[in-house]
Protein backbone atom coordinates (compact mmCIF):
# COMPACT_ATOMS: atom_id res chain seq x y z
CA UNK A 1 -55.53 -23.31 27.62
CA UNK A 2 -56.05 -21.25 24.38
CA UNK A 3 -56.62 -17.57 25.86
CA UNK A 4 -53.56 -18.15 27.96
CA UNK A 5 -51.24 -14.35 28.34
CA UNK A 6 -48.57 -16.98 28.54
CA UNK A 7 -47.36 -20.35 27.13
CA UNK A 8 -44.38 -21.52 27.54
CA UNK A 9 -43.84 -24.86 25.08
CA UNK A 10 -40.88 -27.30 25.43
CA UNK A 11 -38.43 -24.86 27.10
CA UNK A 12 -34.96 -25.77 28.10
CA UNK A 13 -31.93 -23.77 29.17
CA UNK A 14 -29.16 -23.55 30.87
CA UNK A 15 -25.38 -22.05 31.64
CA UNK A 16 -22.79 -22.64 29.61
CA UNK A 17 -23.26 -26.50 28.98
CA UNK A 18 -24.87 -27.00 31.84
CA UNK A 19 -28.61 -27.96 30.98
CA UNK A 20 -30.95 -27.00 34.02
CA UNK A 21 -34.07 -26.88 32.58
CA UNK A 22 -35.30 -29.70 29.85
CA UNK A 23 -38.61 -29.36 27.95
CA UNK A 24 -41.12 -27.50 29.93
CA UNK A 25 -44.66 -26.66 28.94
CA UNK A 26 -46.86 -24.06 31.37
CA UNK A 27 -49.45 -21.85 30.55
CA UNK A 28 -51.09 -18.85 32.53
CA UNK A 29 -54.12 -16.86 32.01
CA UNK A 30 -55.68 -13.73 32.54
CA UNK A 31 -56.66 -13.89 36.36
CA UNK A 32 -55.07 -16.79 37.21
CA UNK A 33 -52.56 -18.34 39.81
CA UNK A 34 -50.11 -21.09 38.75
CA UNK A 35 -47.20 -21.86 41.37
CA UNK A 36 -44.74 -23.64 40.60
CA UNK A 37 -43.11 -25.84 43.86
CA UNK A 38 -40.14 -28.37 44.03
CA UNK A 39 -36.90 -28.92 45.99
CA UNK A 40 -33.63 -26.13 45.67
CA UNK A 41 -32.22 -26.82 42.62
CA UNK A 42 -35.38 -28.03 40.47
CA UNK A 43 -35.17 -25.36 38.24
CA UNK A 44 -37.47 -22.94 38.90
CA UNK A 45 -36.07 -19.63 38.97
CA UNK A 46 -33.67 -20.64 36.09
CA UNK A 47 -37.66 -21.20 34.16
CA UNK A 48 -38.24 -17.21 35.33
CA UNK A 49 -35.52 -16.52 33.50
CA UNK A 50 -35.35 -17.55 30.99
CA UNK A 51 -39.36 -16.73 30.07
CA UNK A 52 -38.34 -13.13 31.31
CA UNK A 53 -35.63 -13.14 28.49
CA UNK A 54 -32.44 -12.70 31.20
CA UNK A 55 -31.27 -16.43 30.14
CA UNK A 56 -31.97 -17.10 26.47
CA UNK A 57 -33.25 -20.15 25.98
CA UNK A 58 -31.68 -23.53 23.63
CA UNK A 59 -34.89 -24.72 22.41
CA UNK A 60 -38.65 -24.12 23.32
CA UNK A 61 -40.79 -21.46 22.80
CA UNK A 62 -42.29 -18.65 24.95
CA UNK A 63 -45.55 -16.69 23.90
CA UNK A 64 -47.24 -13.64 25.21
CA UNK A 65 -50.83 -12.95 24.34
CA UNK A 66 -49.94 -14.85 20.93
CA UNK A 67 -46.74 -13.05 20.11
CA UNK A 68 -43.85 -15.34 20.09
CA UNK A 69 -40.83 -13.76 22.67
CA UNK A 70 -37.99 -16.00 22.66
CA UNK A 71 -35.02 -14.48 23.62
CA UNK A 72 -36.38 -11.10 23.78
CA UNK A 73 -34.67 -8.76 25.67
CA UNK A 74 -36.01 -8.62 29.00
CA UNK A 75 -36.49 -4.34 28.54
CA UNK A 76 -38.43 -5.24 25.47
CA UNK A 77 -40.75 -7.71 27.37
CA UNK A 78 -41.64 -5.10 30.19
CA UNK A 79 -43.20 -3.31 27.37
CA UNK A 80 -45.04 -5.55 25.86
CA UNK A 81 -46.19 -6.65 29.18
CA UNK A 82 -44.50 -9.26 31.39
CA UNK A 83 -42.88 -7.87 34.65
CA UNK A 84 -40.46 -9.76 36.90
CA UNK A 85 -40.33 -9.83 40.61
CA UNK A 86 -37.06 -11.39 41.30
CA UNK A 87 -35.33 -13.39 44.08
CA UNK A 88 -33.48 -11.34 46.02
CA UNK A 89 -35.48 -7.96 45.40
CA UNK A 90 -32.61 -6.34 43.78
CA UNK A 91 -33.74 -2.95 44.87
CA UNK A 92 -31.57 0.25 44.36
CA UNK A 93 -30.64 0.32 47.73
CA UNK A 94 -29.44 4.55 47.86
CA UNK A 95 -32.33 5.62 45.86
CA UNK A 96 -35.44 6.79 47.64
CA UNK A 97 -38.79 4.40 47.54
CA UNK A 98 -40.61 6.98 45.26
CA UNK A 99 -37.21 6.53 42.22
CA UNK A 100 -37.37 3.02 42.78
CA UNK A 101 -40.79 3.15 41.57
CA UNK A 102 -40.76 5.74 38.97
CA UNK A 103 -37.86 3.69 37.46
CA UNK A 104 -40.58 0.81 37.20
CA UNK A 105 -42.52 2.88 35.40
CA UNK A 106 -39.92 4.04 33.16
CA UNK A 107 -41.73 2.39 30.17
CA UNK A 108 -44.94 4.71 31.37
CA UNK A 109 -45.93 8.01 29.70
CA UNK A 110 -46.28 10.84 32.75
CA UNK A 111 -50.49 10.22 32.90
CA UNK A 112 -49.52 6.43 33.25
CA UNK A 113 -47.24 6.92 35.92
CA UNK A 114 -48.90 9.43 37.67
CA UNK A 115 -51.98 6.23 37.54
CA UNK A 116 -49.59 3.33 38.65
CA UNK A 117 -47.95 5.11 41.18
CA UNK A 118 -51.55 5.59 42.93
CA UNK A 119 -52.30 2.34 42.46
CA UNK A 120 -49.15 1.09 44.05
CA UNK A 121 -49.80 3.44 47.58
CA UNK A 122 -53.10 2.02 47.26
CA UNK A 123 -52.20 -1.55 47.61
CA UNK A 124 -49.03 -0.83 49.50
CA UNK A 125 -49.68 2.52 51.66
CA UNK A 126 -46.29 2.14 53.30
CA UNK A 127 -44.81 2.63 50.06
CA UNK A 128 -46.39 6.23 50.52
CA UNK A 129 -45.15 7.08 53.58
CA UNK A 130 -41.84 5.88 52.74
CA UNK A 131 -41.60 7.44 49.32
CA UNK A 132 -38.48 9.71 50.13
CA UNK A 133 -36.59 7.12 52.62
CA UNK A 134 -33.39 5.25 50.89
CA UNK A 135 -34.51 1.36 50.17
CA UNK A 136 -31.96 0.40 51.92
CA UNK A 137 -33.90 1.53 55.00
CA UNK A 138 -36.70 -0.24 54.48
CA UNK A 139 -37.38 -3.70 56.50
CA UNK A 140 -37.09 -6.71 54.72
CA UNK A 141 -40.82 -6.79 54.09
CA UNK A 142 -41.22 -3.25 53.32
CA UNK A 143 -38.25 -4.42 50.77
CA UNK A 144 -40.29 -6.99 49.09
CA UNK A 145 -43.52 -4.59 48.79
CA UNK A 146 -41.34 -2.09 46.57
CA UNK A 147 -39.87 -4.83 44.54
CA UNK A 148 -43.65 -5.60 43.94
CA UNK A 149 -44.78 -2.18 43.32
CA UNK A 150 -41.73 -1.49 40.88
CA UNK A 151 -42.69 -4.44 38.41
CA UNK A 152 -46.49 -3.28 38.83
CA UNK A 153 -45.46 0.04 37.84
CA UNK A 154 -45.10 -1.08 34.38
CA UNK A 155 -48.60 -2.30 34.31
CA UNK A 156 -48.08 -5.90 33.30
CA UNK A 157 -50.48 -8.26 31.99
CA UNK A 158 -48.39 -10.99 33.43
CA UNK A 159 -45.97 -11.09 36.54
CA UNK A 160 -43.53 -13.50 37.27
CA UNK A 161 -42.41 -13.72 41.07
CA UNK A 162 -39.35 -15.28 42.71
CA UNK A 163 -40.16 -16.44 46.48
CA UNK A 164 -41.82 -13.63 47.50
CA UNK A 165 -42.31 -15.05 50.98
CA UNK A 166 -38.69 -15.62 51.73
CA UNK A 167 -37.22 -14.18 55.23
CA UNK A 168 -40.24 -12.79 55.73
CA UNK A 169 -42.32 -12.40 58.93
CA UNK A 170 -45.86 -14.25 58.83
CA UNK A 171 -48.14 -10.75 59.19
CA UNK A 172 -46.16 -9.39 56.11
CA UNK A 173 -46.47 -12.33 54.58
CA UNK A 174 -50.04 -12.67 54.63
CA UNK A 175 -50.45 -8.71 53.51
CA UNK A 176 -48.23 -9.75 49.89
CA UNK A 177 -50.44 -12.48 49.17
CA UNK A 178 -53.34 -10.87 49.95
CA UNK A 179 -52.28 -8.23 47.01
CA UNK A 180 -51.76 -10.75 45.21
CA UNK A 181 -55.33 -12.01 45.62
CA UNK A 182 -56.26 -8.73 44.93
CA UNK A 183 -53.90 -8.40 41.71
CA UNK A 184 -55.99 -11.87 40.65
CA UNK A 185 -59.32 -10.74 40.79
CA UNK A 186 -57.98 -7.88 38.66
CA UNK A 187 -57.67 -9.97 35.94
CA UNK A 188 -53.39 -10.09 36.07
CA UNK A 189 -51.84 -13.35 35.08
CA UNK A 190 -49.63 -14.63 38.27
CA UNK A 191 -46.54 -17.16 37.38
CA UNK A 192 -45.15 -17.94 41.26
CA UNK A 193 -42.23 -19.82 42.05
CA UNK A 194 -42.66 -20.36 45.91
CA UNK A 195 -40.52 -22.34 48.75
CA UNK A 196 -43.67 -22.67 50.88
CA UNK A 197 -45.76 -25.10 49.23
CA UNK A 198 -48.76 -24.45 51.22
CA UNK A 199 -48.75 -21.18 50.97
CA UNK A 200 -48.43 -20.93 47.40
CA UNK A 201 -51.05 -23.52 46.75
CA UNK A 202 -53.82 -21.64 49.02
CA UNK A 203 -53.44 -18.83 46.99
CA UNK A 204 -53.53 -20.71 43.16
CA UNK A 205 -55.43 -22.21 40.61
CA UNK A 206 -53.28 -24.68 39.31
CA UNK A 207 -50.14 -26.02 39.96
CA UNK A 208 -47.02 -28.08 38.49
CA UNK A 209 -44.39 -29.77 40.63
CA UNK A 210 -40.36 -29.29 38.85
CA UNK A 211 -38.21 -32.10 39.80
CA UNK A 212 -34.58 -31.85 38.27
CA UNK A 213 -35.36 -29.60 35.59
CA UNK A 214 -38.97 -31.13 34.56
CA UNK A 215 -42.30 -30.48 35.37
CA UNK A 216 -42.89 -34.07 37.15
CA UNK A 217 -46.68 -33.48 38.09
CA UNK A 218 -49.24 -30.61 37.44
CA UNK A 219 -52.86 -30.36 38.66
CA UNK A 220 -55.25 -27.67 40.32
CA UNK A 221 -54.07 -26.70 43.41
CA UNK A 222 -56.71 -29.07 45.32
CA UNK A 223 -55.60 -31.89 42.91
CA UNK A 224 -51.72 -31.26 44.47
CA UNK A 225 -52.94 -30.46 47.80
CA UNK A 226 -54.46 -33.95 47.69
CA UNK A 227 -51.78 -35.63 46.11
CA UNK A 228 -50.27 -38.09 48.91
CA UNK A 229 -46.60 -37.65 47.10
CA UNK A 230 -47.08 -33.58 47.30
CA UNK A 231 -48.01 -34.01 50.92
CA UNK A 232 -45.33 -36.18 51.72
CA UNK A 233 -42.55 -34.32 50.30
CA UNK A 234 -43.64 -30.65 50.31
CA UNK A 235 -46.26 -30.08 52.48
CA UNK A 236 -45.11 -32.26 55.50
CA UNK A 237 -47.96 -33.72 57.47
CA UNK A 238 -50.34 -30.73 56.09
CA UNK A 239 -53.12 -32.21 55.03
CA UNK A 240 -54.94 -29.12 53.35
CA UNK A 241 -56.95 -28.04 56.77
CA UNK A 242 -56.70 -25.43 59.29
């Protein structure tokens, strides 16, 4: 779509020699949703990285409200907007809740921290009450609301997420995605890579299936919800009703 934050075109990458990824095309825009769902091993958090510049890519191209950001350093794309929430939270474990964020917002002048760091207690008020507790403390869910609020502190225009669902209990689930609803209707671009197909596909616009390093199918998230293939293979016997 042409006022897409993000377009990835014909992106591949790998490790070493190893290709993973081979020629993938996305695109997300302001306020929207896209998921991206497939088996372990498909490729999709190698994709996160390498749009988020922590794997450079061999060929392919990644754009960010126009501006072409191959390779950049990841540091360089928090300022100019894109924020990762990866797999695995990566949290500093010894520092408090409250450093964890204000090292989000590193990029941040003091008003703009000051801002973000309300906004963050607003849509997480545990984050709040836990501001001078180690991470380390924190339950896995609590966990997975600061690694959200620490990429939001740097007030992206679009966030990438890496199974933010994963290990988590259902009620905690449901309170991230509802943020994420909320972080939608803001107007914030949303790139999800999401084990639970269902889930994910509730809460999108569009969606694109990665098979062995490909996007194999793409669609709105009714279109893949519908898809007899989708349902078969990643949605069980779901059949898009409660």
């Amino acid at each position: 779509m042409s006022d897409a934050l993000l377009k990835v075109r014909g992106l591949s990458a790998g490790y070493g020699h190893v290709p993973v990824i081979r020629d993938v095309s996305l695109s997300v825009a302001a306020g929207e949703v896209v998921t991206l769902i497939g088996a372990n091993g498909a490729g999709k958090s190698t994709l996160l990285k390498a749009i988020s510049g922590l794997l450079k890519p061999s060929a392919g191209h990644v754009q960010l409200d126009g501006a072409d950001v191959t390779g950049t350093p990841p540091e360089r794309l928090v300022r100019q907007g894109l924020a990762l929430v990866p797999e695995g939270r990566l949290l500093f474990g010894p520092m408090s809740v409250e450093e964890n964020l204000l090292l989000g917002g590193h990029t941040q002048g003091a008003q703009g921290v000051a801002a973000e760091l309300e906004r963050v207690h607003t849509l997480f008020p545990v984050l709040s009450e836990r501001a001078k507790q180690p991470a380390a403390t924190l339950s896995g869910g609590e966990q997975q609301m600061l690694a959200v609020g620490r990429a939001l502190m740097s007030a992206p225009r679009v966030l990438l997420l890496d199974e933010p669902s994963l290990g988590l209990a259902p009620k905690i689930i449901a309170d991230i995605f509802g943020v994420l609803d909320a972080l939608r209707a803001e107007g914030l671009a949303i790139l999800l890579v999401e084990q639970d197909a269902r889930l994910a596909l509730r809460h999108s616009d569009r969606g694109l299936v990665m098979r062995t390093g490909h996007v194999a199918l793409e669609g709105t998230a009714e279109e893949l919800i519908n898809n007899d293939d989708v349902r078969l293979i990643y949605l069980g016997a779901w059949h898009g009703k409660e």
